[in-house]
Protein backbone atom coordinates (compact mmCIF):
# COMPACT_ATOMS: atom_id res chain seq x y z
CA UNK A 1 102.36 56.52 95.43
CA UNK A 2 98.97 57.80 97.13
CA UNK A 3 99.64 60.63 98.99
CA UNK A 4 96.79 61.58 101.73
CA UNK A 5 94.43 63.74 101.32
CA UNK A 6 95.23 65.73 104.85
CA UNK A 7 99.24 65.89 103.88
CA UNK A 8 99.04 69.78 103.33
CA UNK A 9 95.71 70.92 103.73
CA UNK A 10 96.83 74.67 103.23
CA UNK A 11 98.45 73.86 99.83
CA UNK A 12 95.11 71.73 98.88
CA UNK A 13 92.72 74.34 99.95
CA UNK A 14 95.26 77.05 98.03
CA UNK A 15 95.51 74.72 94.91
CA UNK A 16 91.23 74.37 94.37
CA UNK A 17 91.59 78.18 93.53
CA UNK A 18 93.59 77.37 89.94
CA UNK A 19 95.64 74.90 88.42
CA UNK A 20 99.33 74.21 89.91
CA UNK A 21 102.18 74.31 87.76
CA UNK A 22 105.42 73.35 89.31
CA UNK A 23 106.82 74.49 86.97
CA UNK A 24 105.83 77.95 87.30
CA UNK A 25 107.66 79.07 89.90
CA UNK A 26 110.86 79.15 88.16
CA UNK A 27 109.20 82.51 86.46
CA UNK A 28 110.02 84.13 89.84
CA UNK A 29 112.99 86.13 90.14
CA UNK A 30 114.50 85.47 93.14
CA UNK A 31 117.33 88.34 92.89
CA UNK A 32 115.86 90.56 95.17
CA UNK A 33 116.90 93.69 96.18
CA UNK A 34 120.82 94.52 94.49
CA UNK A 35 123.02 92.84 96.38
CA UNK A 36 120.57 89.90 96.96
CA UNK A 37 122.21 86.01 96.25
CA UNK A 38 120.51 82.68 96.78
CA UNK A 39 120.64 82.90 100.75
CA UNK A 40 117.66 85.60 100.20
CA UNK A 41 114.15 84.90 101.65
CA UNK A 42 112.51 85.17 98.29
CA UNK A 43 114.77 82.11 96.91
CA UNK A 44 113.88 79.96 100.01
CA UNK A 45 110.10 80.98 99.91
CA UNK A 46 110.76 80.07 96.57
CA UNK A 47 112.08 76.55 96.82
CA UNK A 48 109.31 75.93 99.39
CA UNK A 49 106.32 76.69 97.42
CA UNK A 50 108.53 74.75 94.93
CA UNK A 51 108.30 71.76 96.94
CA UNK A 52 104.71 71.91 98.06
CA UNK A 53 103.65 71.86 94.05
CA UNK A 54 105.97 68.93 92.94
CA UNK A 55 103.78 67.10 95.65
CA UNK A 56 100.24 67.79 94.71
CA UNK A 57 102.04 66.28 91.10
CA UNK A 58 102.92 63.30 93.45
CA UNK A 59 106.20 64.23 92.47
CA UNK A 60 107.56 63.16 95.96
CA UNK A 61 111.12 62.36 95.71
CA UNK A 62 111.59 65.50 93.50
CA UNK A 63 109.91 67.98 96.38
CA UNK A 64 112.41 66.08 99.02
CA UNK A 65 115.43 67.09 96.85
CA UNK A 66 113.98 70.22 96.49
CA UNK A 67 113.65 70.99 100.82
CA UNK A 68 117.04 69.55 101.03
CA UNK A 69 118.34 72.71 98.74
CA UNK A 70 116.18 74.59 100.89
CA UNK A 71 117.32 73.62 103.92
CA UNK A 72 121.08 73.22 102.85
CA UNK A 73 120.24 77.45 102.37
CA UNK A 74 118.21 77.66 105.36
CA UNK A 75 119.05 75.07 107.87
CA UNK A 76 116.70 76.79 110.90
CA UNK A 77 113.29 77.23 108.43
CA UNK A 78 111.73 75.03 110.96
CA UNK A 79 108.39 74.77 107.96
CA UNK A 80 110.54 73.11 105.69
CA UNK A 81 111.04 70.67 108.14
CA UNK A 82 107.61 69.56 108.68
CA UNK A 83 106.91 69.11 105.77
CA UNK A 84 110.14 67.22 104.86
CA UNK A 85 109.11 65.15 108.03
CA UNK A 86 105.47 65.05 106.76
CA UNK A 87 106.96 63.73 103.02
CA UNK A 88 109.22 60.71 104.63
CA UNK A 89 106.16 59.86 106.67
CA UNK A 90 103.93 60.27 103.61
CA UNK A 91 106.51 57.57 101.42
CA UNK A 92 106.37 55.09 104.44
CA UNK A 93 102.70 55.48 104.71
CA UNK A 94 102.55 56.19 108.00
CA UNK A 95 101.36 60.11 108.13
CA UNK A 96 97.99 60.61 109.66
CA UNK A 97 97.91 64.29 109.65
CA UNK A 98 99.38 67.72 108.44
CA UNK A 99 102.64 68.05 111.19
CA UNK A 100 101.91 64.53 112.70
CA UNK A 101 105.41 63.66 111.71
CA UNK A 102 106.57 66.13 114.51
CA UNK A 103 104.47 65.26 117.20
CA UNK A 104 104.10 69.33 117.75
CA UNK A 105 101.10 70.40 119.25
CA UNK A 106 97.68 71.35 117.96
CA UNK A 107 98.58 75.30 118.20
CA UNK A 108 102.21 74.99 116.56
CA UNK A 109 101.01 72.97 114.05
CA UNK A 110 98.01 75.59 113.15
CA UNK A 111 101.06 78.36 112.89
CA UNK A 112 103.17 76.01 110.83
CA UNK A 113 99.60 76.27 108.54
CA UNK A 114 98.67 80.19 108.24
CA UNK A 115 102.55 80.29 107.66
CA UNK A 116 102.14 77.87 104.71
CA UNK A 117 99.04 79.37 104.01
CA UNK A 118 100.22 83.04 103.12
CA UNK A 119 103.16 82.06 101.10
CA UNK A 120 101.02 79.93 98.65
CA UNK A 121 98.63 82.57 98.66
CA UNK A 122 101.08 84.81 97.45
CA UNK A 123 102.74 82.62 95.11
CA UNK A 124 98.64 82.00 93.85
CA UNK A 125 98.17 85.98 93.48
CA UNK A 126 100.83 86.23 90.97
CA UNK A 127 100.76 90.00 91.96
CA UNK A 128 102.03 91.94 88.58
CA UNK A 129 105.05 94.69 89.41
CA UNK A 130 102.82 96.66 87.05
CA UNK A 131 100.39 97.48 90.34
CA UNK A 132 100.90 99.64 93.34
CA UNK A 133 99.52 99.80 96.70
CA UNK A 134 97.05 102.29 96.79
CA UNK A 135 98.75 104.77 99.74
CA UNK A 136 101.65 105.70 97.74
CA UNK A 137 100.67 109.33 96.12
CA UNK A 138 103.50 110.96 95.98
CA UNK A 139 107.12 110.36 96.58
CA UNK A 140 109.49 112.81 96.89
CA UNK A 141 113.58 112.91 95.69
CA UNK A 142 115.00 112.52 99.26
CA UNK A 143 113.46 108.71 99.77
CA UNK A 144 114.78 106.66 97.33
CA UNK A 145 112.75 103.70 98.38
CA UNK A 146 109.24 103.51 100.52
CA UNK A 147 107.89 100.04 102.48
CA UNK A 148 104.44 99.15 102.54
CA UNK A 149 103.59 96.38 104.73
CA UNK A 150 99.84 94.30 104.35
CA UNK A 151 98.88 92.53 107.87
CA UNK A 152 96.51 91.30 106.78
CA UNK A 153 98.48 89.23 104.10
CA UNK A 154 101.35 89.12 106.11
CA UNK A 155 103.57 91.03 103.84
CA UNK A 156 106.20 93.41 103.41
CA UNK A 157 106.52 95.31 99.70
CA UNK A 158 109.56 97.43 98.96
CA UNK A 159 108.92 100.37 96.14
CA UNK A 160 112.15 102.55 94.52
CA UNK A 161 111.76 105.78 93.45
CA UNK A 162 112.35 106.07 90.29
CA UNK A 163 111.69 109.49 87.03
CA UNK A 164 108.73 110.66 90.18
CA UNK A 165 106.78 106.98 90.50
CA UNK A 166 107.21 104.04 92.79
CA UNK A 167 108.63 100.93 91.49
CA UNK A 168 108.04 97.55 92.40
CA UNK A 169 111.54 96.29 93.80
CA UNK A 170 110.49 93.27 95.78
CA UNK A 171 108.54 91.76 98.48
CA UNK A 172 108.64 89.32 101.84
CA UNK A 173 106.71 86.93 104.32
CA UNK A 174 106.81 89.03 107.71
CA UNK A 175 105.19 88.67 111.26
CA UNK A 176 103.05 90.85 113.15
CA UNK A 177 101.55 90.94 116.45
CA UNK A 178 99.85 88.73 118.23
CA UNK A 179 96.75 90.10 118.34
CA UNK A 180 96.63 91.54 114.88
CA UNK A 181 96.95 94.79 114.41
CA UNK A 182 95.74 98.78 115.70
CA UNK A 183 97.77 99.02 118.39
CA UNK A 184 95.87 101.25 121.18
CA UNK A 185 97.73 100.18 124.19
CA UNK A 186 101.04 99.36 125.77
CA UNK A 187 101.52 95.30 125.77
CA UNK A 188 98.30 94.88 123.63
CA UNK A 189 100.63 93.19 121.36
CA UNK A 190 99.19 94.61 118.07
CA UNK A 191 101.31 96.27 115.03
CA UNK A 192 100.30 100.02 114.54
CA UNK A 193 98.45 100.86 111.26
CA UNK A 194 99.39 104.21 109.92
CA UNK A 195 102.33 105.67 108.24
CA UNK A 196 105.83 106.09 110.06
CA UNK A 197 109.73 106.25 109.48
CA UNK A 198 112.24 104.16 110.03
CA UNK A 199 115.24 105.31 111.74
CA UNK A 200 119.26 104.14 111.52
CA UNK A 201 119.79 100.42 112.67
CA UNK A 202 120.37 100.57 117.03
CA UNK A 203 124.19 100.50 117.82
CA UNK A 204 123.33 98.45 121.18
CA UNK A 205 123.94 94.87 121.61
CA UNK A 206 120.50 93.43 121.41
CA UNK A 207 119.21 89.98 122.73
CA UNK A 208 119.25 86.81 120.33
CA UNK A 209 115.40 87.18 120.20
CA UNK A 210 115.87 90.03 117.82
CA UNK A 211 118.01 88.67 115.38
CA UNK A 212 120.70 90.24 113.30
CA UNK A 213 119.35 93.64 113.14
CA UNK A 214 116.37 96.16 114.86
CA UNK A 215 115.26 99.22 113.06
CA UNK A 216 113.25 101.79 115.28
CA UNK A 217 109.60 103.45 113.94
CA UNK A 218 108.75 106.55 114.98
CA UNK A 219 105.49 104.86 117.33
CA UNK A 220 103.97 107.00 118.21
CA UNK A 221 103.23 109.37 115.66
CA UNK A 222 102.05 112.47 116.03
CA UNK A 223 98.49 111.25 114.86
CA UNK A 224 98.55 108.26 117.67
CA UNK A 225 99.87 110.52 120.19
CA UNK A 226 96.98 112.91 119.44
CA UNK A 227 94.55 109.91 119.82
CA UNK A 228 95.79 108.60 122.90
CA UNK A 229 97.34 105.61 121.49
CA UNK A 230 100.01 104.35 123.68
CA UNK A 231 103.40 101.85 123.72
CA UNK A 232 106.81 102.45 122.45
CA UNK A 233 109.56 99.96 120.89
CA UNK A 234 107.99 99.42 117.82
CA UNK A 235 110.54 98.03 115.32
CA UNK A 236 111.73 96.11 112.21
CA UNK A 237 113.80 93.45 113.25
CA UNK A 238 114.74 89.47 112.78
CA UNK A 239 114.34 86.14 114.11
CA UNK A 240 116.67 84.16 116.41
CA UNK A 241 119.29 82.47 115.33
CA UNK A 242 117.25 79.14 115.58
CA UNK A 243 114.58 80.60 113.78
CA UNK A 244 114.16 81.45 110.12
CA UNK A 245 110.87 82.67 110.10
CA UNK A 246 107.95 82.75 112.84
CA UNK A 247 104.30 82.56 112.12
CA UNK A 248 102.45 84.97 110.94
CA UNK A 249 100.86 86.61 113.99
CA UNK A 250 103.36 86.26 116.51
CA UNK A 251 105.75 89.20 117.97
CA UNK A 252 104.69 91.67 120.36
CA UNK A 253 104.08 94.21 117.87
CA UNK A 254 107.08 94.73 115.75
CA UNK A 255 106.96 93.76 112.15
CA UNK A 256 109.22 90.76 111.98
CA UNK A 257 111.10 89.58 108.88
CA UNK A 258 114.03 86.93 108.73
CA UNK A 259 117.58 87.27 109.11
CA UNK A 260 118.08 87.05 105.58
CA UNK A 261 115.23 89.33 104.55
CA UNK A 262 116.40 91.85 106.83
CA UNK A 263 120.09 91.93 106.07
CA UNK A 264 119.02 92.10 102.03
CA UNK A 265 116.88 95.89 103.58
CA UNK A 266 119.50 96.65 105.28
CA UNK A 267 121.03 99.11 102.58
CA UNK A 268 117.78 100.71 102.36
CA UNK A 269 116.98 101.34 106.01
CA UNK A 270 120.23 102.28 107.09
CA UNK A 271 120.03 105.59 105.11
CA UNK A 272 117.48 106.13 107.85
CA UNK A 273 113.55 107.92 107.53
CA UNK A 274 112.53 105.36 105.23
CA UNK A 275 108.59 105.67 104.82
CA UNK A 276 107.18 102.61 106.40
CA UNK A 277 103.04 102.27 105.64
CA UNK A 278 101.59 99.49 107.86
CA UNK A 279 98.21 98.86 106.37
CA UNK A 280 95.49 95.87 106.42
CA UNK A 281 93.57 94.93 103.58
CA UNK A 282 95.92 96.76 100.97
CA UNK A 283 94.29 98.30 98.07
CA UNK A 284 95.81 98.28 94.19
CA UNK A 285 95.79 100.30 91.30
CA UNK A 286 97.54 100.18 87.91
CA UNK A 287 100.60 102.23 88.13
CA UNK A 288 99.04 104.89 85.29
CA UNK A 289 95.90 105.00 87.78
CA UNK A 290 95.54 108.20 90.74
CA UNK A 291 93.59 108.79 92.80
CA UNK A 292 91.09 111.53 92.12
CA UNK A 293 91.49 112.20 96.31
CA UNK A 294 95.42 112.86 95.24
CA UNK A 295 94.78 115.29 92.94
CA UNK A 296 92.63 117.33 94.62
CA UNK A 297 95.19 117.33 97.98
CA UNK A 298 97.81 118.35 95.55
CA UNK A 299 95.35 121.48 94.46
CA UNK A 300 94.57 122.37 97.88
CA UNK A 301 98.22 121.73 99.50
CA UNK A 302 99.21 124.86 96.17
CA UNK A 303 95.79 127.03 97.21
CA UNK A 304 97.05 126.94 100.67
CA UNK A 305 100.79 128.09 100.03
CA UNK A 306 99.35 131.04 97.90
CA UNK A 307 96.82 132.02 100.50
CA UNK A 308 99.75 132.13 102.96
CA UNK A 309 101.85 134.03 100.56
CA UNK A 310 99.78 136.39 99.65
CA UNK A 311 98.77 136.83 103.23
CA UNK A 312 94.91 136.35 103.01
CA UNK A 313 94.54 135.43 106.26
CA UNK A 314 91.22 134.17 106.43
CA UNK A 315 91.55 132.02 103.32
CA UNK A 316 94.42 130.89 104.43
CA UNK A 317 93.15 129.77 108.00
CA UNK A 318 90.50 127.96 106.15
CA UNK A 319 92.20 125.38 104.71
CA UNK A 320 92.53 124.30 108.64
CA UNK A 321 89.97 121.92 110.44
CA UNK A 322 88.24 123.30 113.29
CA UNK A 323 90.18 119.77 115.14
CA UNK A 324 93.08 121.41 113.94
CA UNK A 325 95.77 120.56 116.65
CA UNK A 326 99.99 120.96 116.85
CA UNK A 327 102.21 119.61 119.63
CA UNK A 328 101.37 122.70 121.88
CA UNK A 329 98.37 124.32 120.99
CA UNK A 330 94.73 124.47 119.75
CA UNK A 331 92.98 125.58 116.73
CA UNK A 332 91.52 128.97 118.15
CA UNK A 333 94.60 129.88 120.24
CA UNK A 334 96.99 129.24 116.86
CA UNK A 335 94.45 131.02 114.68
CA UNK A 336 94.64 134.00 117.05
CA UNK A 337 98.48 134.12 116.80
CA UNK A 338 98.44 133.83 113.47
CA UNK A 339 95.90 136.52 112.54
CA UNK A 340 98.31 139.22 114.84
CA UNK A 341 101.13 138.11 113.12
CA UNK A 342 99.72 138.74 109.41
CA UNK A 343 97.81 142.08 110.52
CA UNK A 344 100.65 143.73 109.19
CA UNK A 345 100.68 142.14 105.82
CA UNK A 346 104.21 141.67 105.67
CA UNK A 347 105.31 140.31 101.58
CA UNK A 348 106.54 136.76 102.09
CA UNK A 349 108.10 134.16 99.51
CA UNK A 350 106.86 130.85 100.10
CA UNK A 351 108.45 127.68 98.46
CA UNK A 352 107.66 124.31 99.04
CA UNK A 353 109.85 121.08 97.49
CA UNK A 354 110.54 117.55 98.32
CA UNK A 355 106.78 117.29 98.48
CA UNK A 356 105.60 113.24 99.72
CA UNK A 357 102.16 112.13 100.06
CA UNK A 358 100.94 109.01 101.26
CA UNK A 359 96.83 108.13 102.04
CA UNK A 360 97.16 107.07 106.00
CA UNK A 361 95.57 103.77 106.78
CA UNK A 362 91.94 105.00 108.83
CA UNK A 363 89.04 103.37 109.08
CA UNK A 364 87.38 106.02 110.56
CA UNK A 365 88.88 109.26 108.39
CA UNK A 366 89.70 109.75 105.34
CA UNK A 367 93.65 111.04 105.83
CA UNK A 368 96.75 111.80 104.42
CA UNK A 369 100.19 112.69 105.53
CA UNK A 370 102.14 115.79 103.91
CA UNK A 371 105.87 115.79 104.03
CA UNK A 372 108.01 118.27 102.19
CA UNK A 373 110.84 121.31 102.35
CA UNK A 374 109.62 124.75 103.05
CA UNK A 375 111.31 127.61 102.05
CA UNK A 376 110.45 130.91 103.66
CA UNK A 377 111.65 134.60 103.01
CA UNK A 378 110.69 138.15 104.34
CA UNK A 379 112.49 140.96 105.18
CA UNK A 380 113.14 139.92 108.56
CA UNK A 381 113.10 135.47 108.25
CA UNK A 382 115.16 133.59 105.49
CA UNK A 383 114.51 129.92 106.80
CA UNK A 384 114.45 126.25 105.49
CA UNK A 385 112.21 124.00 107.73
CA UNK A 386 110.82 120.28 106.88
CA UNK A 387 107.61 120.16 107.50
CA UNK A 388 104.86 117.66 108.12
CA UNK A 389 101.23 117.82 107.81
CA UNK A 390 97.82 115.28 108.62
CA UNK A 391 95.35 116.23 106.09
CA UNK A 392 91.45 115.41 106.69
CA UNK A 393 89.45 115.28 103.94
CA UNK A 394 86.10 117.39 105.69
CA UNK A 395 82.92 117.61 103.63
CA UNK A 396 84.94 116.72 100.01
CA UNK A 397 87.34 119.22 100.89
CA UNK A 398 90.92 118.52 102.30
CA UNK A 399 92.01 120.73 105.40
CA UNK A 400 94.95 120.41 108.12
CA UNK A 401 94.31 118.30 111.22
CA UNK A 402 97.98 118.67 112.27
CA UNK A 403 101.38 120.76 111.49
CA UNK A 404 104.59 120.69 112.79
CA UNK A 405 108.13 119.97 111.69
CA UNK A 406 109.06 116.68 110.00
């Protein structure tokens, strides 16, 4: 049967890049995270991408059978509809356009098609495990599992920690705002790039709207605070009831996953301070590749705790950038304090642990956030603080923009 050129236009532009196997897609493990059955996103996002190669095969009847598993899964994946509405009006010869089957307008029916669009390309990318995103430098013991989300590709990427390296656990279609993302302003209805933490899933009784589930980040930051950025109620959360996924750029800000998605995270989030790192245009590396930028923060995060332990005061307020700022004070009025405070050379123990690093998402600076245990002893202070620093990397050297506690 002839199947018009226009049914699909997303999968036809997609399948010019390489040849489609429909085959291929059984490589995919659709397990997920443990726990995971065949109700999990990546096994419907599976069977859809499923169905969209059996037709550019002209395998028609075959990609129908395969929707109606999908659907029998996901009954409210209002995609797979179209495009089981666009495949009975393909058969009948009748289908004059990509959605025409629906009637839906011209606007739903472009979000129906950046929604196909960003699966397939993902399917198409054939991403190996083997690579990780670029921010994650360093994890430490206490967060057994880090998210990285890409806006720009509309995608969420869990990591385990596992023997002191990320590794590749799984991954997921999500929304984001609107407007795209670097949220500046309340209602702008962008996502926030940068790196936050997820807190404990809210005990309240939310709206439908939200889905099953809503998991709080910490926006602002200390860094967007600092920069003026404003808003609040940033979160993870899911889809109505009557929705199993929504297009790509379309919440308010939150990142957006479905129901399913989002109940298959819910053993990692619920631990709570998960490190979430909302990015755009997500950079790769082999997982035996570093950063040479990582490295050298690792050597000047050590110089600095021996400077402070051995109480060289000057070297040690060096490692701090003249924008140095805390929630309170200044650089000059905390150097100050800090120079009467060592005049007396007091011997201090200083041990740090639990030591995270991630590179923070900046188009204009080159940053990095710091997290980690700090152990201090004198003869009047035994203490255990966690800690968090913004590091700046200032004429090829790293120094502290911010410091406070974690």
């Amino acid at each position: 049967m002839h199947i018009p050129k226009v049914l699909f236009q997303a999968v036809l532009v997609a399948g010019a890049l390489l040849p489609w196997n429909a085959t291929a897609i059984d490589r995919a493990d659709y397990t997920g995270l443990p726990g995971a059955n065949k109700f999990s996103g990546n096994y419907t996002e599976g069977l859809l991408i499923k169905s969209l190669l059996e037709v550019t095969q002209g395998q028609i009847q075959q990609a129908l059978d395969t929707l109606d598993q999908l659907l029998q899964a996901a009954p409210n994946f209002k995609l797979a509809h179209l495009v089981r509405g666009d495949l009975l009006m393909a058969r009948a010869q009748q289908l004059q356009s990509f959605g025409n089957s629906k009637g839906s307008s011209p606007e739903t029916i472009e979000d129906f098609r950046e929604e196909a669009r960003m699966r397939i390309e993902r399917y198409l990318s054939q991403q190996a495990p083997n690579i990780l995103p670029e921010p994650l430098w360093k994890l430490d013991a206490s967060q057994p599992h880090v998210i990285v989300v890409d806006t720009d590709k509309s995608r969420l990427y869990v990591y385990r920690h596992e023997n002191g390296k990320p590794h590749y656990v799984a991954d997921y279609y999500i929304t984001i705002g609107k407007n795209g993302s670097e949220k500046q302003a309340e209602g702008d209805k962008r996502t926030p790039l940068g790196v936050y933490f997820a807190s404990t899933k809210l005990s309240k009784k939310l709206p439908d709207f939200y889905g099953e589930a809503a998991y709080p980040l910490n926006y602002p930051n200390e860094w967007d605070s600092h920069q003026g950025n404003k808003g609040h109620g940033i979160w993870l959360h899911g889809t109505p009831s009557s929705t199993y996924s929504r297009p790509p750029r379309a919440s308010d800000g939150c990142v957006v996953l479905s129901n399913a998605d989002l109940k298959t995270l819910a053993p990692i989030l619920q631990k709570g301070k998960t490190p979430v790192i909302i990015a755009n245009n997500l950079q790769w590396l082999a997982d035996n590749a570093s950063s040479p930028q990582q490295q050298q923060l690792t050597e000047a995060l050590e110089a600095w705790r021996k400077d402070w332990q051995a109480q060289d005061t000057e070297n040690y307020l060096a490692h701090y950038s003249e924008n140095f700022f805390t929630q309170s004070t200044n650089f000059s009025t905390w150097a100050k304090e800090k120079r009467r405070i060592q005049a007396t050379k007091t011997p201090v123990e200083i041990k740090l642990s639990n030591i995270s690093m991630f590179r923070y998402p900046n188009k204009q600076l080159q940053m990095a956030i710091v997290n980690f245990e700090q152990d201090y002893k004198s003869n009047n202070l035994d203490s255990r603080i966690s800690k968090r620093q913004y590091w700046v990397l200032e004429n090829q050297r790293w120094k502290i923009m911010y410091e406070g506690p974690a």
